[in-house]
C-alpha atoms as a PDB file:
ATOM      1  CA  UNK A   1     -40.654  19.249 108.959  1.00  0.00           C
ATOM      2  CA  UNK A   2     -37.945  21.740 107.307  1.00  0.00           C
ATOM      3  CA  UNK A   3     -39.148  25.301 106.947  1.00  0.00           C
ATOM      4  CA  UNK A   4     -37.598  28.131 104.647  1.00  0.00           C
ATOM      5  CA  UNK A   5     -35.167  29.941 106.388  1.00  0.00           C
ATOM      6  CA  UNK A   6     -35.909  32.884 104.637  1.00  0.00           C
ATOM      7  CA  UNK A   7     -39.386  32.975 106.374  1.00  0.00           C
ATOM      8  CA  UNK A   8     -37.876  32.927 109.347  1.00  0.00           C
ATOM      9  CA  UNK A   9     -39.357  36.023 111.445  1.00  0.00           C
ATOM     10  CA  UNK A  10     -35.741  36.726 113.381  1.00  0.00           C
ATOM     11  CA  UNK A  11     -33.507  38.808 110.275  1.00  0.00           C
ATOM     12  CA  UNK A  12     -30.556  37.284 111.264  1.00  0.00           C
ATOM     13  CA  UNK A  13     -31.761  34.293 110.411  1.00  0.00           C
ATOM     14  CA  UNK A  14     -32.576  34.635 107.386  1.00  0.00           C
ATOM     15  CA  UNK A  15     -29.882  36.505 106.721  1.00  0.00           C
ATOM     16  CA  UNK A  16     -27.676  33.562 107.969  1.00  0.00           C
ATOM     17  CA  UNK A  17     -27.779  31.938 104.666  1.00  0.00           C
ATOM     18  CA  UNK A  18     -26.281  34.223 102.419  1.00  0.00           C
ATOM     19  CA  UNK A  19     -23.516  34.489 105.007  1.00  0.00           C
ATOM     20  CA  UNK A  20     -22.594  31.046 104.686  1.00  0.00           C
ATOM     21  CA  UNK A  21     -22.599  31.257 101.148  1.00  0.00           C
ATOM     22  CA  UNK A  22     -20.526  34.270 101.087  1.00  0.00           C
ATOM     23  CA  UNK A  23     -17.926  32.464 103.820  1.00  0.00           C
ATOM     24  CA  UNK A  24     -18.243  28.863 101.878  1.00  0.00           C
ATOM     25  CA  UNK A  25     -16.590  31.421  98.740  1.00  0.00           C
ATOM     26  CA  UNK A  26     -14.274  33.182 100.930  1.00  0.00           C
ATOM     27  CA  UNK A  27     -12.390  29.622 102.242  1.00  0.00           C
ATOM     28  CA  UNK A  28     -12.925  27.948  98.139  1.00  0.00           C
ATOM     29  CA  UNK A  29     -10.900  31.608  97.367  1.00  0.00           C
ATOM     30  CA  UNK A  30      -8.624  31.503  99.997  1.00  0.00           C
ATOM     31  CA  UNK A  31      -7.898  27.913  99.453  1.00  0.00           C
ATOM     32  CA  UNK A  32      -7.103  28.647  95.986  1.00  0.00           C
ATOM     33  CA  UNK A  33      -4.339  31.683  96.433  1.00  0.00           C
ATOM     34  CA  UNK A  34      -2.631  29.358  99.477  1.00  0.00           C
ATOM     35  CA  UNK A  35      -2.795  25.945  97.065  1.00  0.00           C
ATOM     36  CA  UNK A  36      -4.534  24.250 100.052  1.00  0.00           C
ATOM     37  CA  UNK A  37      -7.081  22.137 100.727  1.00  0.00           C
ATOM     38  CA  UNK A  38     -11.012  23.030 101.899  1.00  0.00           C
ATOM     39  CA  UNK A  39     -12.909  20.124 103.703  1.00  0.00           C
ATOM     40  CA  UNK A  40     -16.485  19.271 102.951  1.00  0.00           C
ATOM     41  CA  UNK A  41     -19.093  16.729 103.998  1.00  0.00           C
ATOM     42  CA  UNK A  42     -20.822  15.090 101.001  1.00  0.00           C
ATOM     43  CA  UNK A  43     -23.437  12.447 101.443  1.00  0.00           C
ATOM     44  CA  UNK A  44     -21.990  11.756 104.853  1.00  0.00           C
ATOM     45  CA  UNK A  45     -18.549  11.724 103.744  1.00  0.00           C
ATOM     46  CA  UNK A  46     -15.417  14.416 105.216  1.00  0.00           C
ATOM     47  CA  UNK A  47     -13.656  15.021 101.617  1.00  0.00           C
ATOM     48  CA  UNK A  48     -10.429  17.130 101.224  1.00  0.00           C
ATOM     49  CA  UNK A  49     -10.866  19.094  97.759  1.00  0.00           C
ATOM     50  CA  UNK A  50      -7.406  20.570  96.757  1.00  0.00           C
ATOM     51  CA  UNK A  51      -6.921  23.834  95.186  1.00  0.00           C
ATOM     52  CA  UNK A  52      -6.506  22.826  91.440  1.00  0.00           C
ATOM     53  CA  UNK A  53     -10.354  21.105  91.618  1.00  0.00           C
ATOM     54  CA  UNK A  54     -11.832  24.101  93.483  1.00  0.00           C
ATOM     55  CA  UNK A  55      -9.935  26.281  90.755  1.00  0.00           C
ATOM     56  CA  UNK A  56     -11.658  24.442  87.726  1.00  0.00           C
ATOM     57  CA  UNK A  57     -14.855  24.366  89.285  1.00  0.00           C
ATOM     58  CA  UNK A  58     -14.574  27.941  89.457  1.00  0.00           C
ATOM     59  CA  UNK A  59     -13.316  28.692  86.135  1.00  0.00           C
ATOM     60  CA  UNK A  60     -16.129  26.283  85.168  1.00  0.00           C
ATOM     61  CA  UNK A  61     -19.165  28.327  86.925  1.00  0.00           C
ATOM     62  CA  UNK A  62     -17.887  31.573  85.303  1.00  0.00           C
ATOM     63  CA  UNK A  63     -17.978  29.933  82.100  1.00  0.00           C
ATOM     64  CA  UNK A  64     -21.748  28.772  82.603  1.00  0.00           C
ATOM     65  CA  UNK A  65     -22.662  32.171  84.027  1.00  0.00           C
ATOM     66  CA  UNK A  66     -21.128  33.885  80.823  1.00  0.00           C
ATOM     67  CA  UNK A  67     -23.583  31.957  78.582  1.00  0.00           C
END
């Protein structure tokens, strides 16, 4: 059974998440300036995202957050 991290009773822990997320945005930026790849697992899958796609995804989630 999965249990919610963030009711884990060790603060790192649950602090762990937010981490990730704010590393996961760190290499999609990075990747970005140095027109490189990231790599990601999706449904089981290693998928090499270039630059360009993680640049209009971005430009697209600043557009949603605007509205």
């Amino acid at each position: 059974m999965k249990q919610d991290i963030s009711k884990a009773k060790n603060p790192d822990l649950r602090a762990s998440l937010a981490a990730m997320q704010r590393a996961a945005l760190l290499a999609r930026n990075t990747a970005i300036q140095t027109e490189t790849y990231i790599v990601i697992v999706e449904d089981g899958q290693l998928l090499r995202v270039p630059a360009d796609e993680l640049r209009e995804n971005a430009s697209q989630k600043k557009t949603h957050e605007c509205l």
